[in-house]
PDB file of N, CA and C in Angstrom:
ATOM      1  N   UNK A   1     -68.626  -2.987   0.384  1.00  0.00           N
ATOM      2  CA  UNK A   1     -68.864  -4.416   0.299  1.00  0.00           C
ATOM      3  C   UNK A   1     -67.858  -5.039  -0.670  1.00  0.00           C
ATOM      4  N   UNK A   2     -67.431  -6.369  -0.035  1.00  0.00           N
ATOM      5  CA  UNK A   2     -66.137  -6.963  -1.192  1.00  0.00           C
ATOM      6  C   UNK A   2     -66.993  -7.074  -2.356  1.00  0.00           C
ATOM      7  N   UNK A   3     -68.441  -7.730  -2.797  1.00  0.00           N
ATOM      8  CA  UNK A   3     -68.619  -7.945  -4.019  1.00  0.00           C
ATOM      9  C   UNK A   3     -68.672  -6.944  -4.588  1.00  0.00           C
ATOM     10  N   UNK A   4     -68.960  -5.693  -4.532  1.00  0.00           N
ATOM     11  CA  UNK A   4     -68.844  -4.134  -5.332  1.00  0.00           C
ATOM     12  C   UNK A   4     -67.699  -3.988  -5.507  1.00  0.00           C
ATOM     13  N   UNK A   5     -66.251  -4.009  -4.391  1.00  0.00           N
ATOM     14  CA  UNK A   5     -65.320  -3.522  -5.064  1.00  0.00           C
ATOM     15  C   UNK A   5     -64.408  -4.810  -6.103  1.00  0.00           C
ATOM     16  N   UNK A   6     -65.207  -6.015  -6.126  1.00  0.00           N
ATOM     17  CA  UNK A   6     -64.589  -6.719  -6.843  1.00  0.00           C
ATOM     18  C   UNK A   6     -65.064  -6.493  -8.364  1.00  0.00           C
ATOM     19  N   UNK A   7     -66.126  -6.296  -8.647  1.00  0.00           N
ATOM     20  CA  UNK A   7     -66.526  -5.787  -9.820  1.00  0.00           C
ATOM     21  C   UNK A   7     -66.235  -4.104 -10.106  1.00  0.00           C
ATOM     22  N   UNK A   8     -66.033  -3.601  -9.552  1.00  0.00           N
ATOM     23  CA  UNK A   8     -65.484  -2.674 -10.070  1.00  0.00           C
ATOM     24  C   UNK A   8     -64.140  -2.582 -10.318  1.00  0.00           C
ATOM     25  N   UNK A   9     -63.243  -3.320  -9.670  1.00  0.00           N
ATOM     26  CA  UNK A   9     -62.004  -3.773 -10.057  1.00  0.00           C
ATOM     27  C   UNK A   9     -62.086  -4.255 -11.802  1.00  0.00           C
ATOM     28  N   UNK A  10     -63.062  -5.238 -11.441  1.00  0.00           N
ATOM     29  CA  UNK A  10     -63.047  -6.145 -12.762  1.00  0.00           C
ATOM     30  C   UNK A  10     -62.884  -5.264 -14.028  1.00  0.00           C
ATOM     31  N   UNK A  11     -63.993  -4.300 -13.767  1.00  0.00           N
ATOM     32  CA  UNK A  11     -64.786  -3.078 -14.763  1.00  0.00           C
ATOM     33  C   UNK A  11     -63.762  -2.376 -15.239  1.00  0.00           C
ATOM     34  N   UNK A  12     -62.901  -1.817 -14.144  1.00  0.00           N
ATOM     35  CA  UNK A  12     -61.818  -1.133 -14.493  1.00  0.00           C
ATOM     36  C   UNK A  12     -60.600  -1.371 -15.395  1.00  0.00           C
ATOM     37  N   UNK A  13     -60.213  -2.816 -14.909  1.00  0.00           N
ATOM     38  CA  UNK A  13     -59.433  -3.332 -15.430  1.00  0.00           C
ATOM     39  C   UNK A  13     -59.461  -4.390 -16.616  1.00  0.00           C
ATOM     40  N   UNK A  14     -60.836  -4.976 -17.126  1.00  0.00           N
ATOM     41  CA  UNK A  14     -60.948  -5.567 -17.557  1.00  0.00           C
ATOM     42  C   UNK A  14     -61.073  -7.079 -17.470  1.00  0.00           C
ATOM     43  N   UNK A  15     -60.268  -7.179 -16.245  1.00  0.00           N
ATOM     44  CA  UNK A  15     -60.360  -9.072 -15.642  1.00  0.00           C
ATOM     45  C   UNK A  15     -59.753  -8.753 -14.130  1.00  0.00           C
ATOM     46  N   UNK A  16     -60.304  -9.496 -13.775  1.00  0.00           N
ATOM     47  CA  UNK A  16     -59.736  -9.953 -12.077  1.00  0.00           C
ATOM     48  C   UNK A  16     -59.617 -11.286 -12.132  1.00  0.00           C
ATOM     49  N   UNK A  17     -58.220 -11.275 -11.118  1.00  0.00           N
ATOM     50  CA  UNK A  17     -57.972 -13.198 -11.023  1.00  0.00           C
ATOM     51  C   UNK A  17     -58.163 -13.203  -9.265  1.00  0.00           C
ATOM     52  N   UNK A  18     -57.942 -14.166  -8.977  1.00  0.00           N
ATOM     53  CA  UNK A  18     -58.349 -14.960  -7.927  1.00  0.00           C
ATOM     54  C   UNK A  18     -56.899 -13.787  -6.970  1.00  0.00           C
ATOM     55  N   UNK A  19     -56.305 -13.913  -7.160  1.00  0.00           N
ATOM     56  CA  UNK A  19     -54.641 -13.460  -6.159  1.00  0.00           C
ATOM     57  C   UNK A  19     -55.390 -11.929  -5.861  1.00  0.00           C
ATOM     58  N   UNK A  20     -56.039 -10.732  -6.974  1.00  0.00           N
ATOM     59  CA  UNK A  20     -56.308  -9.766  -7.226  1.00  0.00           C
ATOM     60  C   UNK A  20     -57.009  -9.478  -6.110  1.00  0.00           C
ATOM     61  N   UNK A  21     -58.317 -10.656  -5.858  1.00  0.00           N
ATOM     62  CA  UNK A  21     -59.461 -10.486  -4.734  1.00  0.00           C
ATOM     63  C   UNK A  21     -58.831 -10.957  -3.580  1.00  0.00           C
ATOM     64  N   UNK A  22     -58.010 -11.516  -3.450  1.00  0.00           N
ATOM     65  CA  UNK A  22     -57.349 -11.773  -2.336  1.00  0.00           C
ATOM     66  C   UNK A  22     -57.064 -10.726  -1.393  1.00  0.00           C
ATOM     67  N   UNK A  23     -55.936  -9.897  -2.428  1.00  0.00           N
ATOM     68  CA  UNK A  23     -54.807  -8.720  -1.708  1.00  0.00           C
ATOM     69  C   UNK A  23     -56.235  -7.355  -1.991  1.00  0.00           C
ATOM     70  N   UNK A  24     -57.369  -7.023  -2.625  1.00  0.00           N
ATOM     71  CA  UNK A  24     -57.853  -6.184  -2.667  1.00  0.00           C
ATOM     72  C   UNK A  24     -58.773  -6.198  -1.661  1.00  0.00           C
ATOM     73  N   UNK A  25     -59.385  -7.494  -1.093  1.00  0.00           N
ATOM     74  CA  UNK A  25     -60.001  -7.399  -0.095  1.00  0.00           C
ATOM     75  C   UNK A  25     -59.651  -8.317   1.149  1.00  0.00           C
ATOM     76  N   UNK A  26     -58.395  -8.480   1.211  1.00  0.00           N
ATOM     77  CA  UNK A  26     -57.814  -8.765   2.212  1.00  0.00           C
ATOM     78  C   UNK A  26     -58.328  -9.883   2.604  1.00  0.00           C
ATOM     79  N   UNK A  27     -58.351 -10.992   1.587  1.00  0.00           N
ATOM     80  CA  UNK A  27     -59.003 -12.439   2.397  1.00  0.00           C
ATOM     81  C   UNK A  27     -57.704 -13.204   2.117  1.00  0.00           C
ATOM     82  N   UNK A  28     -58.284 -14.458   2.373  1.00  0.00           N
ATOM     83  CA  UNK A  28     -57.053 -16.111   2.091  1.00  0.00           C
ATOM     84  C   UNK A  28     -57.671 -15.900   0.601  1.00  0.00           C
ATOM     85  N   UNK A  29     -56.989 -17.054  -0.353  1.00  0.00           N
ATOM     86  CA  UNK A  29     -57.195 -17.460  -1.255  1.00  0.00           C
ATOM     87  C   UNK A  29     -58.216 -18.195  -1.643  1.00  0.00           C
ATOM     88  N   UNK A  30     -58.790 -19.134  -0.549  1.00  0.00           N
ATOM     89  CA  UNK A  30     -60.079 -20.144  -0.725  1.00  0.00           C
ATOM     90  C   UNK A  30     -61.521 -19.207  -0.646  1.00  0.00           C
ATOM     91  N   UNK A  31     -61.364 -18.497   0.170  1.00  0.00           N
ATOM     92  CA  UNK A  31     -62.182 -17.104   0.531  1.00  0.00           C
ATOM     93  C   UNK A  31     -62.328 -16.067  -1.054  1.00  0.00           C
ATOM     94  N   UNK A  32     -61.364 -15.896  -1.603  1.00  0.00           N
ATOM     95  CA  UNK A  32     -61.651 -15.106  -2.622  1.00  0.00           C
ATOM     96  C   UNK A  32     -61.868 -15.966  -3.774  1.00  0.00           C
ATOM     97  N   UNK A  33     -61.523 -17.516  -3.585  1.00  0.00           N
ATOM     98  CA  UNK A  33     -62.311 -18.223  -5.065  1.00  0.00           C
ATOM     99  C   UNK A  33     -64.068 -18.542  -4.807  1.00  0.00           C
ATOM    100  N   UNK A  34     -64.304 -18.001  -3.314  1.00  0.00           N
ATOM    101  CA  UNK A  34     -65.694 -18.513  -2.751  1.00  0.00           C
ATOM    102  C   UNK A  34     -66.506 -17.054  -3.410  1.00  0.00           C
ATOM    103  N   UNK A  35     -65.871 -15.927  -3.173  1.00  0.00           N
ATOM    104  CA  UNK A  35     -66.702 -15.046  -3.873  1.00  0.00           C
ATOM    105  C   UNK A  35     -66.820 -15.057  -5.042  1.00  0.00           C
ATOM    106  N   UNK A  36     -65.417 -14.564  -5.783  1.00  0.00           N
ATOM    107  CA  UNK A  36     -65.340 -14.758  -7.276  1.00  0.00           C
ATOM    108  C   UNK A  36     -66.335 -15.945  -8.149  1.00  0.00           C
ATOM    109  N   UNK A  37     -66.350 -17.366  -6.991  1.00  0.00           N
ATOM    110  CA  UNK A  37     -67.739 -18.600  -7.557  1.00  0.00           C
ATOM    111  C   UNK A  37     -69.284 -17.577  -7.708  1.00  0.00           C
ATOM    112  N   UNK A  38     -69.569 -17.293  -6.642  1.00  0.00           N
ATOM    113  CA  UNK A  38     -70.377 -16.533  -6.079  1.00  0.00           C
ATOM    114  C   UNK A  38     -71.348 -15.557  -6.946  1.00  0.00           C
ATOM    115  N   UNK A  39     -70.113 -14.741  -7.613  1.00  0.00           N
ATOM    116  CA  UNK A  39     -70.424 -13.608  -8.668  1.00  0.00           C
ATOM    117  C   UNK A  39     -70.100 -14.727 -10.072  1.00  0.00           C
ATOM    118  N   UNK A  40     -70.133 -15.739 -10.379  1.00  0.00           N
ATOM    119  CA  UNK A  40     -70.126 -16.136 -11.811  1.00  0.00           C
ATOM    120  C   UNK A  40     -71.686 -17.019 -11.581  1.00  0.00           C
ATOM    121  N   UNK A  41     -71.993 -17.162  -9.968  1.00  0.00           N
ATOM    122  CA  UNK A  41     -73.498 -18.039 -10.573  1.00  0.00           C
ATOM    123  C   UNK A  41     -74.111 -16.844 -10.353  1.00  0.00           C
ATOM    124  N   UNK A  42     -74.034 -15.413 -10.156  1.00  0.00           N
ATOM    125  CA  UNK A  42     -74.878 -14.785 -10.045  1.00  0.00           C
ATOM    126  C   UNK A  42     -75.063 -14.123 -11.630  1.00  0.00           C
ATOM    127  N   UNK A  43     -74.136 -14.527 -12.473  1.00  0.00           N
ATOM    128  CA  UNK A  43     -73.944 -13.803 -14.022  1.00  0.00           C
ATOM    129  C   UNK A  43     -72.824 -12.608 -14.011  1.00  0.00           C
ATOM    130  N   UNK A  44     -72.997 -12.221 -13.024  1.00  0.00           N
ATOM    131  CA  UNK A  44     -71.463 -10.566 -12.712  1.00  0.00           C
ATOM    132  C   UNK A  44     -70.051 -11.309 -13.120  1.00  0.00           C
ATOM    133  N   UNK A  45     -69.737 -12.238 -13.287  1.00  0.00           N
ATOM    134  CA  UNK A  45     -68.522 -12.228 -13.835  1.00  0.00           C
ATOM    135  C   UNK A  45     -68.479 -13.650 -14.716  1.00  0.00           C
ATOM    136  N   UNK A  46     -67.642 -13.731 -15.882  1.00  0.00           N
ATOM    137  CA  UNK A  46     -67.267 -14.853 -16.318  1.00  0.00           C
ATOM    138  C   UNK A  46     -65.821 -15.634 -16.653  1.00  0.00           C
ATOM    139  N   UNK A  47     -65.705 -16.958 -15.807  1.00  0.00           N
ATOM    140  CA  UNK A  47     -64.455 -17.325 -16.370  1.00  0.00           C
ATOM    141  C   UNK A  47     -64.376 -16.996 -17.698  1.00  0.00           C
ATOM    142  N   UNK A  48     -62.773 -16.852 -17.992  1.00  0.00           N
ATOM    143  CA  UNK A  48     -62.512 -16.628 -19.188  1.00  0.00           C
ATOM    144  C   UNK A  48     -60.412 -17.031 -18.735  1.00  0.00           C
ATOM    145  N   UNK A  49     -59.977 -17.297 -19.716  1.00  0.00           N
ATOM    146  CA  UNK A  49     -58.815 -18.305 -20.333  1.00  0.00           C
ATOM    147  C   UNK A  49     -58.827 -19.289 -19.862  1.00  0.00           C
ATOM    148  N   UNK A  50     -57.693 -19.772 -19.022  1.00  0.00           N
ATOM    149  CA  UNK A  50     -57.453 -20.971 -18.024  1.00  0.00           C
ATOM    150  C   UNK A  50     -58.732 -21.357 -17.195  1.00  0.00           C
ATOM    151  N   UNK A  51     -59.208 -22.064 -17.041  1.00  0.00           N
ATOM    152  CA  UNK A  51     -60.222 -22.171 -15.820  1.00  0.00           C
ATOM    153  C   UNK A  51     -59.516 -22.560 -14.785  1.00  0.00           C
ATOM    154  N   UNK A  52     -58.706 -23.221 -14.575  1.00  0.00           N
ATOM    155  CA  UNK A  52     -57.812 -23.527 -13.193  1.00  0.00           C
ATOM    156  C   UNK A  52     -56.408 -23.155 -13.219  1.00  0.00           C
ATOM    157  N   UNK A  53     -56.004 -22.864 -12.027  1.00  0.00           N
ATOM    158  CA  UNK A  53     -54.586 -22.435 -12.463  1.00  0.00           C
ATOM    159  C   UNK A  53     -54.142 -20.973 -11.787  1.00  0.00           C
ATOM    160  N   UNK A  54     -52.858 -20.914 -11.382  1.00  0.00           N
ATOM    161  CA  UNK A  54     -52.579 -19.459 -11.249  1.00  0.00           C
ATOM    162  C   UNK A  54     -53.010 -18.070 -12.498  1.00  0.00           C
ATOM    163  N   UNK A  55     -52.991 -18.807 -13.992  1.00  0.00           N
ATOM    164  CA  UNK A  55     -53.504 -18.052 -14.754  1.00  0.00           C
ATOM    165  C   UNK A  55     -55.062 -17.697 -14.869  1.00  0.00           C
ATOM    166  N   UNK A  56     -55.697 -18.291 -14.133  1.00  0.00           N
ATOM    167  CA  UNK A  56     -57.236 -18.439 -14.313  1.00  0.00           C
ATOM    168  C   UNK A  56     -57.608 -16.886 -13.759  1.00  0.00           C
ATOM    169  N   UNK A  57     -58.616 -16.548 -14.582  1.00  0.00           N
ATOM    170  CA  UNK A  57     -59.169 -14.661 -14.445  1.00  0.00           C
ATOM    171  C   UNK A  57     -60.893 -14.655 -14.931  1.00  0.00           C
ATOM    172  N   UNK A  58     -61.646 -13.629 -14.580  1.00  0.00           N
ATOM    173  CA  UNK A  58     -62.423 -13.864 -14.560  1.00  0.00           C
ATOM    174  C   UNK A  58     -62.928 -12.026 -15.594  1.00  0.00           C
ATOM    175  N   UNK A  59     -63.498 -12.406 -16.362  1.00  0.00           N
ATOM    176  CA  UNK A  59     -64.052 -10.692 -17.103  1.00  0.00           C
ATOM    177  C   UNK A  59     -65.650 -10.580 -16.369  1.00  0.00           C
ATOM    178  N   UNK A  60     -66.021  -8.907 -16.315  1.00  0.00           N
ATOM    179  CA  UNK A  60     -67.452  -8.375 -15.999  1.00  0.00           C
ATOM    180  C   UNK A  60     -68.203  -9.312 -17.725  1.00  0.00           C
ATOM    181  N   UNK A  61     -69.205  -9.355 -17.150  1.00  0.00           N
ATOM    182  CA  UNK A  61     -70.416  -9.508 -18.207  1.00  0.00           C
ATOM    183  C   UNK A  61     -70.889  -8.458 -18.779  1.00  0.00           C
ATOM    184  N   UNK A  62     -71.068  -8.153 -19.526  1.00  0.00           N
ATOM    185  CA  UNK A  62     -71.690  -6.906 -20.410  1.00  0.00           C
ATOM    186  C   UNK A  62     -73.280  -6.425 -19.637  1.00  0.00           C
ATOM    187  N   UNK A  63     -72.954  -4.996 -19.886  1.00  0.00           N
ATOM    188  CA  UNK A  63     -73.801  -4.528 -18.281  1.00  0.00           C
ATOM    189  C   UNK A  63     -75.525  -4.421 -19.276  1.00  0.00           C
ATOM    190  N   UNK A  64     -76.212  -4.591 -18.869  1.00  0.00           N
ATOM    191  CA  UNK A  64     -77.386  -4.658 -19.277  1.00  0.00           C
ATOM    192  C   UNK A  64     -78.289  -3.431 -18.784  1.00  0.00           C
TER     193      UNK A  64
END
Protein backbone atom coordinates (compact mmCIF):
# COMPACT_ATOMS: atom_id res chain seq x y z
CA UNK A 1 0.00 0.00 0.00
CA UNK A 2 1.41 3.63 -0.99
CA UNK A 3 0.56 4.92 2.58
CA UNK A 4 2.95 2.16 4.29
CA UNK A 5 5.63 2.59 1.94
CA UNK A 6 5.43 6.29 2.34
CA UNK A 7 6.00 6.17 5.97
CA UNK A 8 8.42 3.94 5.96
CA UNK A 9 10.34 5.92 3.58
CA UNK A 10 9.76 8.78 5.93
CA UNK A 11 11.05 6.48 9.01
CA UNK A 12 13.99 5.61 7.21
CA UNK A 13 15.05 8.60 6.08
CA UNK A 14 13.92 10.96 8.31
CA UNK A 15 11.64 13.31 5.96
CA UNK A 16 9.87 12.74 2.73
CA UNK A 17 8.98 15.60 0.32
CA UNK A 18 6.29 15.67 -2.05
CA UNK A 19 8.80 14.76 -5.52
CA UNK A 20 9.99 11.56 -3.09
CA UNK A 21 6.15 10.16 -3.08
CA UNK A 22 5.82 10.88 -6.44
CA UNK A 23 8.83 8.78 -8.07
CA UNK A 24 8.41 6.10 -5.02
CA UNK A 25 5.00 5.40 -5.79
CA UNK A 26 4.73 6.25 -9.13
CA UNK A 27 1.96 8.94 -9.07
CA UNK A 28 1.66 12.80 -10.63
CA UNK A 29 2.55 15.32 -8.21
CA UNK A 30 -1.10 16.52 -7.18
CA UNK A 31 -1.70 12.75 -6.34
CA UNK A 32 1.24 12.55 -3.99
CA UNK A 33 0.43 16.04 -2.19
CA UNK A 34 -3.27 14.28 -1.83
CA UNK A 35 -1.70 11.50 0.18
CA UNK A 36 1.11 13.11 1.93
CA UNK A 37 -2.37 15.78 3.09
CA UNK A 38 -3.95 12.59 3.96
CA UNK A 39 -1.24 11.18 6.39
CA UNK A 40 -0.73 14.76 8.20
CA UNK A 41 -4.69 14.84 9.12
CA UNK A 42 -4.30 11.42 10.09
CA UNK A 43 -1.18 12.55 12.66
CA UNK A 44 1.55 9.98 10.57
CA UNK A 45 3.37 12.77 9.30
CA UNK A 46 4.18 16.44 9.99
CA UNK A 47 4.97 19.42 7.87
CA UNK A 48 8.10 20.61 8.87
CA UNK A 49 10.46 23.65 7.14
CA UNK A 50 8.95 25.36 4.12
CA UNK A 51 5.29 24.61 4.03
CA UNK A 52 5.02 25.38 0.31
CA UNK A 53 7.49 25.12 -2.13
CA UNK A 54 9.80 22.67 -3.88
CA UNK A 55 11.58 22.67 -0.43
CA UNK A 56 8.52 21.69 1.55
CA UNK A 57 9.10 17.93 3.45
CA UNK A 58 7.24 16.32 5.73
CA UNK A 59 8.93 14.20 9.17
CA UNK A 60 7.12 10.72 10.84
CA UNK A 61 5.55 11.73 14.23
CA UNK A 62 7.04 10.06 17.10
CA UNK A 63 5.67 6.48 17.19
CA UNK A 64 3.55 5.93 20.20
Amino acid sequence: QMEQMILQFARAHGRISRKDVAELCRVDHPKAYRLLTKLVKEGKLVASGPKTGRNAFYVPTKAR
